[in-house]
Each structure stands twice: as C-alpha cells, then as structure tokens.
PDB file of N, CA and C in Angstrom:
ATOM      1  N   UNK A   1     117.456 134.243  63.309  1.00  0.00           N
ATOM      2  CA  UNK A   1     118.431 133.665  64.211  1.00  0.00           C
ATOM      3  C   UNK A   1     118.521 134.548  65.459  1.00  0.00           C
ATOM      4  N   UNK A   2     118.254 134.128  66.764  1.00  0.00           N
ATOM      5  CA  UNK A   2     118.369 134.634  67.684  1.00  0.00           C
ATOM      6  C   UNK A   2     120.082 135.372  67.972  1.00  0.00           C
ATOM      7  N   UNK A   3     119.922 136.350  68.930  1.00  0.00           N
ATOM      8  CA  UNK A   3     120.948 137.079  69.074  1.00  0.00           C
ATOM      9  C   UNK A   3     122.203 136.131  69.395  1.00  0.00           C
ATOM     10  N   UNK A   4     121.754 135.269  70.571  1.00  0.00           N
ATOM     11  CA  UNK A   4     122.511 134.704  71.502  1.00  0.00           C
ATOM     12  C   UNK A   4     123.253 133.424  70.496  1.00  0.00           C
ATOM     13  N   UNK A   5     122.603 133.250  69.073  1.00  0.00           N
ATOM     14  CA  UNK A   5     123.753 132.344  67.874  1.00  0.00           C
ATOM     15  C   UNK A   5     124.159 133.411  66.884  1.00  0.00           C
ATOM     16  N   UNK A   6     123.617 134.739  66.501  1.00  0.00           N
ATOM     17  CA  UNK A   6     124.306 135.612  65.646  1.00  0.00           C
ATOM     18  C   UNK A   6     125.139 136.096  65.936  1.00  0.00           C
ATOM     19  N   UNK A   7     125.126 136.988  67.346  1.00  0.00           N
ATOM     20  CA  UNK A   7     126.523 137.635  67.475  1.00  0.00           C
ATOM     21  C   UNK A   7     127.435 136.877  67.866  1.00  0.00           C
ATOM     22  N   UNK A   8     128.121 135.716  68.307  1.00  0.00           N
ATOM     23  CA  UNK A   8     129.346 135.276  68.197  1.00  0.00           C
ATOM     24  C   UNK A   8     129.744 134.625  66.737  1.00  0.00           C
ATOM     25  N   UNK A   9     128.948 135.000  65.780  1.00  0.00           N
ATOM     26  CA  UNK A   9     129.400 134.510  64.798  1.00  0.00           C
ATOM     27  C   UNK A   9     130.136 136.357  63.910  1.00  0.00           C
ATOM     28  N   UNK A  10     128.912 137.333  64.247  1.00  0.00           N
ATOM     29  CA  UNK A  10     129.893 138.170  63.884  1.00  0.00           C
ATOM     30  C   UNK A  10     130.910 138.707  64.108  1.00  0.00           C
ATOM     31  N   UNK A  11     131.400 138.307  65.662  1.00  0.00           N
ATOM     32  CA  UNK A  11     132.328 138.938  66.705  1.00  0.00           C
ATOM     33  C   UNK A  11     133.618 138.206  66.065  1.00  0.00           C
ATOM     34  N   UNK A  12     133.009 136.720  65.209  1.00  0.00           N
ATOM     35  CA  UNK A  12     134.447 136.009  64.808  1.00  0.00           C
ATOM     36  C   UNK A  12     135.151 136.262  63.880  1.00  0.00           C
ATOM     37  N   UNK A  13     133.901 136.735  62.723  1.00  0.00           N
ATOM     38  CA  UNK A  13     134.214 137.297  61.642  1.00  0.00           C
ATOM     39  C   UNK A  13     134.918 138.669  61.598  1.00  0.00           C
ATOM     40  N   UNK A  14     134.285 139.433  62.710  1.00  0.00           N
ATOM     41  CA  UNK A  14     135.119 140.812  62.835  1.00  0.00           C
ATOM     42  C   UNK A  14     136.839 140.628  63.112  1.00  0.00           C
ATOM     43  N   UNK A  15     136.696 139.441  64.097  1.00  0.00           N
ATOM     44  CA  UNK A  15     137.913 139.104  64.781  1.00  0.00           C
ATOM     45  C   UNK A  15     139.052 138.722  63.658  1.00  0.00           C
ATOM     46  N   UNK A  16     138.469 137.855  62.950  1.00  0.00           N
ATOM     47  CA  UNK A  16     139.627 137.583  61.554  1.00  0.00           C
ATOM     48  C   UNK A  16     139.929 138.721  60.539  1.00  0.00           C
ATOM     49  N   UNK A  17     139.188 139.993  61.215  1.00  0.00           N
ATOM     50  CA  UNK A  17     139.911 141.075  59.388  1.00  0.00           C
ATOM     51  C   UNK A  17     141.303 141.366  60.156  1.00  0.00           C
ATOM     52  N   UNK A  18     142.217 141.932  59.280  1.00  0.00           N
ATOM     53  CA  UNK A  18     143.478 141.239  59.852  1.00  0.00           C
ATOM     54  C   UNK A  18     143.836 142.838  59.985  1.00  0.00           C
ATOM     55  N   UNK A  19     144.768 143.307  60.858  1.00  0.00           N
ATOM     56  CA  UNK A  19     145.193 145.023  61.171  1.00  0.00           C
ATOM     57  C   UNK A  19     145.546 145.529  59.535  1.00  0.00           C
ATOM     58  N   UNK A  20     145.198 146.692  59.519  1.00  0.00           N
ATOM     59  CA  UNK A  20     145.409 147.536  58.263  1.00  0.00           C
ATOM     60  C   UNK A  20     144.593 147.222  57.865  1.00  0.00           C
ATOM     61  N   UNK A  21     143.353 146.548  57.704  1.00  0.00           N
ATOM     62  CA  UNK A  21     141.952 145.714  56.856  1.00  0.00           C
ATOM     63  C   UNK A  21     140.845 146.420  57.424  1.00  0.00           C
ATOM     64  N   UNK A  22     139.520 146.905  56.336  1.00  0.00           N
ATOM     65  CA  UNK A  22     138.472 147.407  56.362  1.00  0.00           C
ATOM     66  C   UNK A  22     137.517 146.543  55.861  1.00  0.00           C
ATOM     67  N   UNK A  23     136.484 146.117  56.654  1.00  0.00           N
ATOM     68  CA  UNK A  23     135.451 146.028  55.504  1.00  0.00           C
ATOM     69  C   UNK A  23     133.797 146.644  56.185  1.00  0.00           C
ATOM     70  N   UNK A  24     132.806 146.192  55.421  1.00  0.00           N
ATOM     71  CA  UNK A  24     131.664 146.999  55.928  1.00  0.00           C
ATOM     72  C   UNK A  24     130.751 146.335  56.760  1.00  0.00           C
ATOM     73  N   UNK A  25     130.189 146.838  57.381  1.00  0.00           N
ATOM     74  CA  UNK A  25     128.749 146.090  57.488  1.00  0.00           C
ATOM     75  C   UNK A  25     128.142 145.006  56.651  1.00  0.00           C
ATOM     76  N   UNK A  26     127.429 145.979  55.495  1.00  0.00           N
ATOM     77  CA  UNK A  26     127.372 144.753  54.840  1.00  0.00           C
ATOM     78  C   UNK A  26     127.434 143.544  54.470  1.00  0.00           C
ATOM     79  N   UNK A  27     128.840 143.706  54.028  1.00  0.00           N
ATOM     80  CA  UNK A  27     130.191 142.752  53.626  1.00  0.00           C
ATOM     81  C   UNK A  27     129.841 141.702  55.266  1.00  0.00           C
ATOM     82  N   UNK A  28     130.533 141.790  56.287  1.00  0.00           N
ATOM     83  CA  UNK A  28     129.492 141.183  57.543  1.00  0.00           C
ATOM     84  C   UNK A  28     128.483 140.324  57.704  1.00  0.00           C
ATOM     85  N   UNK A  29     127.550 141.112  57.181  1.00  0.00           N
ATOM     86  CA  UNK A  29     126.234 140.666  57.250  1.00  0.00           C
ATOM     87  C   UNK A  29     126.299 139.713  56.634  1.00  0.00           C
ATOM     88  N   UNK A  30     126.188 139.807  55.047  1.00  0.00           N
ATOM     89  CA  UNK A  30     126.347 138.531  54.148  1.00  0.00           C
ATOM     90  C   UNK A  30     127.087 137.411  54.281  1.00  0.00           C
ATOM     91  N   UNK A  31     128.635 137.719  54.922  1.00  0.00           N
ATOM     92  CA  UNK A  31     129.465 135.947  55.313  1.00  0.00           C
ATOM     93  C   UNK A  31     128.883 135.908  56.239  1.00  0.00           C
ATOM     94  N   UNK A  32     127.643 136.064  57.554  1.00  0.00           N
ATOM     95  CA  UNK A  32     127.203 135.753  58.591  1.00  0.00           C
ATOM     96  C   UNK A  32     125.684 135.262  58.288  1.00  0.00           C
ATOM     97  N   UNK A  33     125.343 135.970  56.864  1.00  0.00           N
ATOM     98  CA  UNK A  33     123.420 135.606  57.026  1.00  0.00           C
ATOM     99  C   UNK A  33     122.399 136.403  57.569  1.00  0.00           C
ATOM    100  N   UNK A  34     123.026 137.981  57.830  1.00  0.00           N
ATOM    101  CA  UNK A  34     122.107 138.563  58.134  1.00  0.00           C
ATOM    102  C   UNK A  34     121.913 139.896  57.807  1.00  0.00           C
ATOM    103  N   UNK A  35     121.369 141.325  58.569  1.00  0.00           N
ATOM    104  CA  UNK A  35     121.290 142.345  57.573  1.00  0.00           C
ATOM    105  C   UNK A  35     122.602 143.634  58.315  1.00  0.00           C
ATOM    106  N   UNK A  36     123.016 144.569  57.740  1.00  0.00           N
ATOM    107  CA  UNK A  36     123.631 145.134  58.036  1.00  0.00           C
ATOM    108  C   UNK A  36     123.395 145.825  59.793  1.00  0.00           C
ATOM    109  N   UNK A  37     122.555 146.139  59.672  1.00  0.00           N
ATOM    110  CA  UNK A  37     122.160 146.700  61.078  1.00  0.00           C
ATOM    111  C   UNK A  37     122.384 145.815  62.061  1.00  0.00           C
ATOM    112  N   UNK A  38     122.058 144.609  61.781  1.00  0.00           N
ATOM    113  CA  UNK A  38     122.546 143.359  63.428  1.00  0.00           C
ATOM    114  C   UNK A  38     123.650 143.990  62.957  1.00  0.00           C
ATOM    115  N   UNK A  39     124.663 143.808  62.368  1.00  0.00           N
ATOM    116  CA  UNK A  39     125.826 144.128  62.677  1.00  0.00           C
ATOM    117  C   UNK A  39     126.112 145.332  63.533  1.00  0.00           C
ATOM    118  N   UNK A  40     125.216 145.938  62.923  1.00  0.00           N
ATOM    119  CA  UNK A  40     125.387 147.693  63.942  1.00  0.00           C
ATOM    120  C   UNK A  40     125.482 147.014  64.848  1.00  0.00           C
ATOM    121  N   UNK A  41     123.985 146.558  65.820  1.00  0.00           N
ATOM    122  CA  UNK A  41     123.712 146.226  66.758  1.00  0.00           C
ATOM    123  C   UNK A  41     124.455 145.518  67.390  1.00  0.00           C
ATOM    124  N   UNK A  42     125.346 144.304  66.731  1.00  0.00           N
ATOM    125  CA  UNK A  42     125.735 143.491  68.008  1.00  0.00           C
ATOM    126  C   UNK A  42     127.207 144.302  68.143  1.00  0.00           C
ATOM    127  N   UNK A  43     127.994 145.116  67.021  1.00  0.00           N
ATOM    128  CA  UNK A  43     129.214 146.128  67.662  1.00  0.00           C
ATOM    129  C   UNK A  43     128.311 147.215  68.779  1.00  0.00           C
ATOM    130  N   UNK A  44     127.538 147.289  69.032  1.00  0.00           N
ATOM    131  CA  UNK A  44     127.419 148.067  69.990  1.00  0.00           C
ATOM    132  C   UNK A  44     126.642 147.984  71.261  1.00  0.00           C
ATOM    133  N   UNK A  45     126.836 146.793  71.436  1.00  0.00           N
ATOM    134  CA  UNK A  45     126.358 145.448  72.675  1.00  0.00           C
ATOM    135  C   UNK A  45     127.696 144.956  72.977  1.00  0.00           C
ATOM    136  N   UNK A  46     128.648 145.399  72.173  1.00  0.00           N
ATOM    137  CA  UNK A  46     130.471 145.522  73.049  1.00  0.00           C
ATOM    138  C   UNK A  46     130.456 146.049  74.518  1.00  0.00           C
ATOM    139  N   UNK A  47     131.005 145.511  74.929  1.00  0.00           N
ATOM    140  CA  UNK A  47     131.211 146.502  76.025  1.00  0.00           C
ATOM    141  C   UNK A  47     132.689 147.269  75.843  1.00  0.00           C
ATOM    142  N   UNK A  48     132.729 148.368  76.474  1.00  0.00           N
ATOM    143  CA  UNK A  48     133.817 149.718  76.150  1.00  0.00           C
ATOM    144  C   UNK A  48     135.338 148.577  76.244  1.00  0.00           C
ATOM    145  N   UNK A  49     135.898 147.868  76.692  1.00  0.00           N
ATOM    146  CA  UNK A  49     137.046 147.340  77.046  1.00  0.00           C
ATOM    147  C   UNK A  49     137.118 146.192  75.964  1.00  0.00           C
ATOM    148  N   UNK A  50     136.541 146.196  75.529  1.00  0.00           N
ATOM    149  CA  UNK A  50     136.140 144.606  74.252  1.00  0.00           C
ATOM    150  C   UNK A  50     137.582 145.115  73.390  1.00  0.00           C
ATOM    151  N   UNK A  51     138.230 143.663  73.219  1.00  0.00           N
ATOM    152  CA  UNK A  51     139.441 143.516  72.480  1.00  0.00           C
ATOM    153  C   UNK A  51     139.042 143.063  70.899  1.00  0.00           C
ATOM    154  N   UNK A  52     138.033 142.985  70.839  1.00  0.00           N
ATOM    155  CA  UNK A  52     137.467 142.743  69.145  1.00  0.00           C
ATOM    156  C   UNK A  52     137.672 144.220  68.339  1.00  0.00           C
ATOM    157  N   UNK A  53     138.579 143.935  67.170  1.00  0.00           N
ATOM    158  CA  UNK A  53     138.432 144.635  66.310  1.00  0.00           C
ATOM    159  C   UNK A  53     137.635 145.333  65.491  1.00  0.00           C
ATOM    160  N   UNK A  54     136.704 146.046  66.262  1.00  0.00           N
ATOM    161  CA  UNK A  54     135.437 146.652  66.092  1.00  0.00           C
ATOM    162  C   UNK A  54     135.709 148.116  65.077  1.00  0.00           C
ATOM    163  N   UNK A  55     136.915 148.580  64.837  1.00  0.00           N
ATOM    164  CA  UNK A  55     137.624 149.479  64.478  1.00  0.00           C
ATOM    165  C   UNK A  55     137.190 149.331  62.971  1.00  0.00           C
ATOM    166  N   UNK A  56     137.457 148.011  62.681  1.00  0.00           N
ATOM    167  CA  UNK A  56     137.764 147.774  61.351  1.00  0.00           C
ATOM    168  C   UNK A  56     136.611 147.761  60.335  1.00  0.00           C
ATOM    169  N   UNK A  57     135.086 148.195  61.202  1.00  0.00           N
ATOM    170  CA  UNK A  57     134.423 148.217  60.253  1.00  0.00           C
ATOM    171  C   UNK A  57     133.891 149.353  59.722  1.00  0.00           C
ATOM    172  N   UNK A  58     133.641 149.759  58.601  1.00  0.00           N
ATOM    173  CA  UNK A  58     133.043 150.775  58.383  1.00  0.00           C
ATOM    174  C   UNK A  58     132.356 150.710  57.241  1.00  0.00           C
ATOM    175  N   UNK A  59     131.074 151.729  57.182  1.00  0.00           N
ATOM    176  CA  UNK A  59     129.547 151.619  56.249  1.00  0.00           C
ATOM    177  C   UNK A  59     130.280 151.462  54.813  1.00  0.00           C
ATOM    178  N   UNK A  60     129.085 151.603  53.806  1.00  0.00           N
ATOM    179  CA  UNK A  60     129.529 150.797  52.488  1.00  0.00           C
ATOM    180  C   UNK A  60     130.083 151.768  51.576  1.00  0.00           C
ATOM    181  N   UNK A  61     130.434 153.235  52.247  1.00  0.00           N
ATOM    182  CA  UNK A  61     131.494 154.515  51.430  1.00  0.00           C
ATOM    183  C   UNK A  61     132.674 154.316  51.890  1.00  0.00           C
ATOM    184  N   UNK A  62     133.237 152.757  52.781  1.00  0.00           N
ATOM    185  CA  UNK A  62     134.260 153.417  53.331  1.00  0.00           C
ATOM    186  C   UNK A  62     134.513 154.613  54.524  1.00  0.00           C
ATOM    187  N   UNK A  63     133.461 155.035  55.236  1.00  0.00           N
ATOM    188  CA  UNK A  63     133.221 156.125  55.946  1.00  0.00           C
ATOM    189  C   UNK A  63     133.108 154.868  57.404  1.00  0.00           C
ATOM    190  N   UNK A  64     133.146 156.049  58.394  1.00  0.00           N
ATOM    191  CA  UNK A  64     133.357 156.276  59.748  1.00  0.00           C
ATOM    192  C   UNK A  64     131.790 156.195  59.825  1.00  0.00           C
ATOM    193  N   UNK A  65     131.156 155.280  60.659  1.00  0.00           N
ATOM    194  CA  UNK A  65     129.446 155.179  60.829  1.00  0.00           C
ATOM    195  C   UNK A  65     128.943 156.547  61.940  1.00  0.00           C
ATOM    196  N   UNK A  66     130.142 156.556  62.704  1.00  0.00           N
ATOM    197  CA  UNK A  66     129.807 157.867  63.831  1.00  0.00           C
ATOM    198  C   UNK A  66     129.520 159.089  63.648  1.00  0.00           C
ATOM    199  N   UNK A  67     128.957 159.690  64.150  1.00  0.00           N
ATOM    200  CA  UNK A  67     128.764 161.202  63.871  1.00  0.00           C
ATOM    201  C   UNK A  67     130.254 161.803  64.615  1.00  0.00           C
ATOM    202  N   UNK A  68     130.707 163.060  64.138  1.00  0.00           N
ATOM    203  CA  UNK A  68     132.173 163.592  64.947  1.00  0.00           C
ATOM    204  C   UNK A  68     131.625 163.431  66.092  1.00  0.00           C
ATOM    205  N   UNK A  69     132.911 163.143  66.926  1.00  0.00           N
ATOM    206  CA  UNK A  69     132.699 162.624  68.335  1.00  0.00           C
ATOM    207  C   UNK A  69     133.892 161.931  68.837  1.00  0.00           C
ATOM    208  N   UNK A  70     133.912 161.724  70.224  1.00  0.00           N
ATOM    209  CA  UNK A  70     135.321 161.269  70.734  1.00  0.00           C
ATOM    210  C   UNK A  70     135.880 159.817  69.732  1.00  0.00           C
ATOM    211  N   UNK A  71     134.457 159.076  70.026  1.00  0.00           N
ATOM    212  CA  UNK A  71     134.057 157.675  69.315  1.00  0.00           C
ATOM    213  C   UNK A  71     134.921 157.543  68.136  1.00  0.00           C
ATOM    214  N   UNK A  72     134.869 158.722  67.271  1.00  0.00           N
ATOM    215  CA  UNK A  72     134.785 159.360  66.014  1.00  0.00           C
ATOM    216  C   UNK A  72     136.228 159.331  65.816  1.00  0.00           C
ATOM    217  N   UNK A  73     136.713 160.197  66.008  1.00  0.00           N
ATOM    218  CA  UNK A  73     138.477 160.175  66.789  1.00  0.00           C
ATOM    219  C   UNK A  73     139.025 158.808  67.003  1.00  0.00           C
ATOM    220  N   UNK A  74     138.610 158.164  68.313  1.00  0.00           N
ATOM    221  CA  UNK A  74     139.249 156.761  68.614  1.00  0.00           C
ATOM    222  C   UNK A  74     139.125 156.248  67.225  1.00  0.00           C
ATOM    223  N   UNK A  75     138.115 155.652  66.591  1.00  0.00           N
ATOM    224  CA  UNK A  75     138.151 154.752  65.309  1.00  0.00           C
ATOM    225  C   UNK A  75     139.123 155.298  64.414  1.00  0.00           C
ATOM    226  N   UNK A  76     139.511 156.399  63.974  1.00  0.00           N
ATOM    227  CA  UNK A  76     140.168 156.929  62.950  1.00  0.00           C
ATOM    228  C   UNK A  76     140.959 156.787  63.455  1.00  0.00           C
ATOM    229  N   UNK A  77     141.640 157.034  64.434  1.00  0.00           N
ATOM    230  CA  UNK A  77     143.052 157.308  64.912  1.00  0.00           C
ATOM    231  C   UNK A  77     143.461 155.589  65.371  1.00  0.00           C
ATOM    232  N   UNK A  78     142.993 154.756  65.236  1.00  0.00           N
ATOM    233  CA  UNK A  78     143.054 153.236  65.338  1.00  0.00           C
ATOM    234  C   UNK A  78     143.851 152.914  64.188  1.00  0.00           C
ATOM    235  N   UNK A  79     142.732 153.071  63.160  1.00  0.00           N
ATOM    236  CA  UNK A  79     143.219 152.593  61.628  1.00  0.00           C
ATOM    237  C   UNK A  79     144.239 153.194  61.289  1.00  0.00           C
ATOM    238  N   UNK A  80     144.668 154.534  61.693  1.00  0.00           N
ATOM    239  CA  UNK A  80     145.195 155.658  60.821  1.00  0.00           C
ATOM    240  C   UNK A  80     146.732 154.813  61.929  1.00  0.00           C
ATOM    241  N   UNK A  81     146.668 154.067  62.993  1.00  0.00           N
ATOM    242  CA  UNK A  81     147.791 153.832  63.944  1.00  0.00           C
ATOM    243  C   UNK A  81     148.016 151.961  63.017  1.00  0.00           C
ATOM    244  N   UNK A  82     146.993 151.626  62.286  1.00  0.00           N
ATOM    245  CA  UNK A  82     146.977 150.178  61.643  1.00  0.00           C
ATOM    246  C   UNK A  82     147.780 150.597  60.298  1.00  0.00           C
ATOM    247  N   UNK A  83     148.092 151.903  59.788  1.00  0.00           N
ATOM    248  CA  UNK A  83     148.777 152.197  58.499  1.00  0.00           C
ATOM    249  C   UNK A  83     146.983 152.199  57.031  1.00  0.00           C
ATOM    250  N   UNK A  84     145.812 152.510  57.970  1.00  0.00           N
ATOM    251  CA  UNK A  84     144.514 152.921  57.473  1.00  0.00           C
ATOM    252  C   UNK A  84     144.569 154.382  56.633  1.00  0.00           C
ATOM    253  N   UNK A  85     144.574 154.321  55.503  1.00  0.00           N
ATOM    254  CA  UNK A  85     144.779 155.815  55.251  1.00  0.00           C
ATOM    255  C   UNK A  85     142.961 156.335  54.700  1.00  0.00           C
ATOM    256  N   UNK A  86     143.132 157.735  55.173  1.00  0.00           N
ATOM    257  CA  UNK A  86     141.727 158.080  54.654  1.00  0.00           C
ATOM    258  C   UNK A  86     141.996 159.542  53.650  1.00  0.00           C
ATOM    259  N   UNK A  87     140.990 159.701  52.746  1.00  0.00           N
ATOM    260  CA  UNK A  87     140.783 160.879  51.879  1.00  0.00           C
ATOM    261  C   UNK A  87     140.717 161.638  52.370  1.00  0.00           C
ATOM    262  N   UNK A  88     140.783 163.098  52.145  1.00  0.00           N
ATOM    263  CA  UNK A  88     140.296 164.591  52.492  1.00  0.00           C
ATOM    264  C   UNK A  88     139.353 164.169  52.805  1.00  0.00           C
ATOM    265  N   UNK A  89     138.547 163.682  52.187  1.00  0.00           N
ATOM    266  CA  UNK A  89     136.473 163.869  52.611  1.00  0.00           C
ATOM    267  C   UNK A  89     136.256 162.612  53.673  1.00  0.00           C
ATOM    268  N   UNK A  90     137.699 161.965  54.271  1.00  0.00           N
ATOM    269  CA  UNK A  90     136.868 161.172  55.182  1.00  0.00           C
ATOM    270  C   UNK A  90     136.518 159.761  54.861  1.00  0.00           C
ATOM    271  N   UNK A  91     137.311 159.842  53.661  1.00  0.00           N
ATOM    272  CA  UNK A  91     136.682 157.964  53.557  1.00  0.00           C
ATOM    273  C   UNK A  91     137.855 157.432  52.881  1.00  0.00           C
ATOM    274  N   UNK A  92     137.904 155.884  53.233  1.00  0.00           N
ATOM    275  CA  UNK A  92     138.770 154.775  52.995  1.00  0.00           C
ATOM    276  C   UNK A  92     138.935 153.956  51.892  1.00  0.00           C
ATOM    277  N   UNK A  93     139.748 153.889  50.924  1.00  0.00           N
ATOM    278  CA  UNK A  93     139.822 153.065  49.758  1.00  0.00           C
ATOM    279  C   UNK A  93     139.443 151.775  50.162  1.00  0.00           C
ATOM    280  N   UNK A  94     138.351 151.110  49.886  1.00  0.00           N
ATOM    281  CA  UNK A  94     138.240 149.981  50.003  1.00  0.00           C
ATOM    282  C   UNK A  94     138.637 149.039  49.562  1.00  0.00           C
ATOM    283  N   UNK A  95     139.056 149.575  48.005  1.00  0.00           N
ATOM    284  CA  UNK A  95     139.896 148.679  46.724  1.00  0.00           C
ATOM    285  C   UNK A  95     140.777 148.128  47.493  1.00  0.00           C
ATOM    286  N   UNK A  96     141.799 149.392  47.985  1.00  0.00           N
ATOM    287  CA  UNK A  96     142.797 148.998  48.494  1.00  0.00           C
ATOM    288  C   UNK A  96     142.937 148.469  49.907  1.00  0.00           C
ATOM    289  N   UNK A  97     141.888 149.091  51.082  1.00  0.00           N
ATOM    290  CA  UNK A  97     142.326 148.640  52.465  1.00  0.00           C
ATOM    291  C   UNK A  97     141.027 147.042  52.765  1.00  0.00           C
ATOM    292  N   UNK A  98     140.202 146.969  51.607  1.00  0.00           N
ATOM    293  CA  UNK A  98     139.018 146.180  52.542  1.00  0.00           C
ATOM    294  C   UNK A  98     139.807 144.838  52.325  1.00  0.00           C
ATOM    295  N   UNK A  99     138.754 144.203  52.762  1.00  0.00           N
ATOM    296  CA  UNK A  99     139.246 142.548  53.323  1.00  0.00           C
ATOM    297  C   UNK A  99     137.726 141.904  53.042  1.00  0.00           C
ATOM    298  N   UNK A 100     137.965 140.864  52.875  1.00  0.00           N
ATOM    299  CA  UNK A 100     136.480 139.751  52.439  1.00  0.00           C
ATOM    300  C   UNK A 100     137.289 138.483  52.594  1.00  0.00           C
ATOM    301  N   UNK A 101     136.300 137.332  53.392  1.00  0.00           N
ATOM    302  CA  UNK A 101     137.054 136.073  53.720  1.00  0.00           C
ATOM    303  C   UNK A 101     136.714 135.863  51.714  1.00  0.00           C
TER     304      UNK A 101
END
C-alpha cells in the first residue's frame, strides 16, 4: 500500500488512543495492515507542530523508542502530564496504560 493510503490511516488510528492510553507500534501496524516500522516512518514524516497524538506510542516493552534526548524528555513528560506512569527502568505497564480498538 502506497504511503499516500497508509499513513492517514495510521495518523487516525493514532488519533483515537484516548489521553492516559499507550499502545505500540506493533499493535498499529496490525489494526492498519502493515509492519511496525511504517509506523516508525509515517510518526516521523510529522511535522514538529502536528497535533496527532504521536506521544502515545511506544515499542513492544512499553519503552520510549528514542534514544535520551530532548525528544526523549518531551514524550515522557507528555504521558507522565496524561497521568502515564513509568517504572524505575523506564517502561510503561501496558496491562494497565495500553489501549487496542
């Protein structure tokens, strides 16, 4: 599936996880039909001002995909402002915070 019909389908799906809600890539990929990485790819064909809840996703530990970094910061401090709580080591109960349509 070309870009120009995949990513507004993931941008919609991102758009419906609801504040305080995590889910992964993955998770993504599969209600959309495709592999985790488009997902990388089309969150980061955002442009910086994009009102899509791009926050809300993170890899399949529950973890932050970024290396430390400002990036790194903004995302955590998003969720952690959505009532997102994370472990000592950095990662997110999924039991409890993810979301799946």
């Amino acid at each position: 599936m070309p870009d120009s019909e995949l990513y507004p389908k993931i941008y919609a799906t991102i758009n419906a996880i609801p504040a305080g809600s995590v889910t992964s890539y993955g998770a993504i990929a599969k209600m959309v039909g495709c592999g985790p990485r488009q997902v990388g790819y089309a969150l980061h064909a955002l442009p910086e001002d994009s009102k899509l809840p791009w926050h809300r996703v993170l890899n399949h530990a529950g973890r932050i995909s970024l290396p430390p970094s400002a990036g790194y910061e903004r995302q955590r401090t998003l969720l952690e402002q959505e009532g997102v709580e994370f472990s000592l080591k950095g990662r997110v109960d999924l039991k409890r915070f993810g979301w799946e349509i």
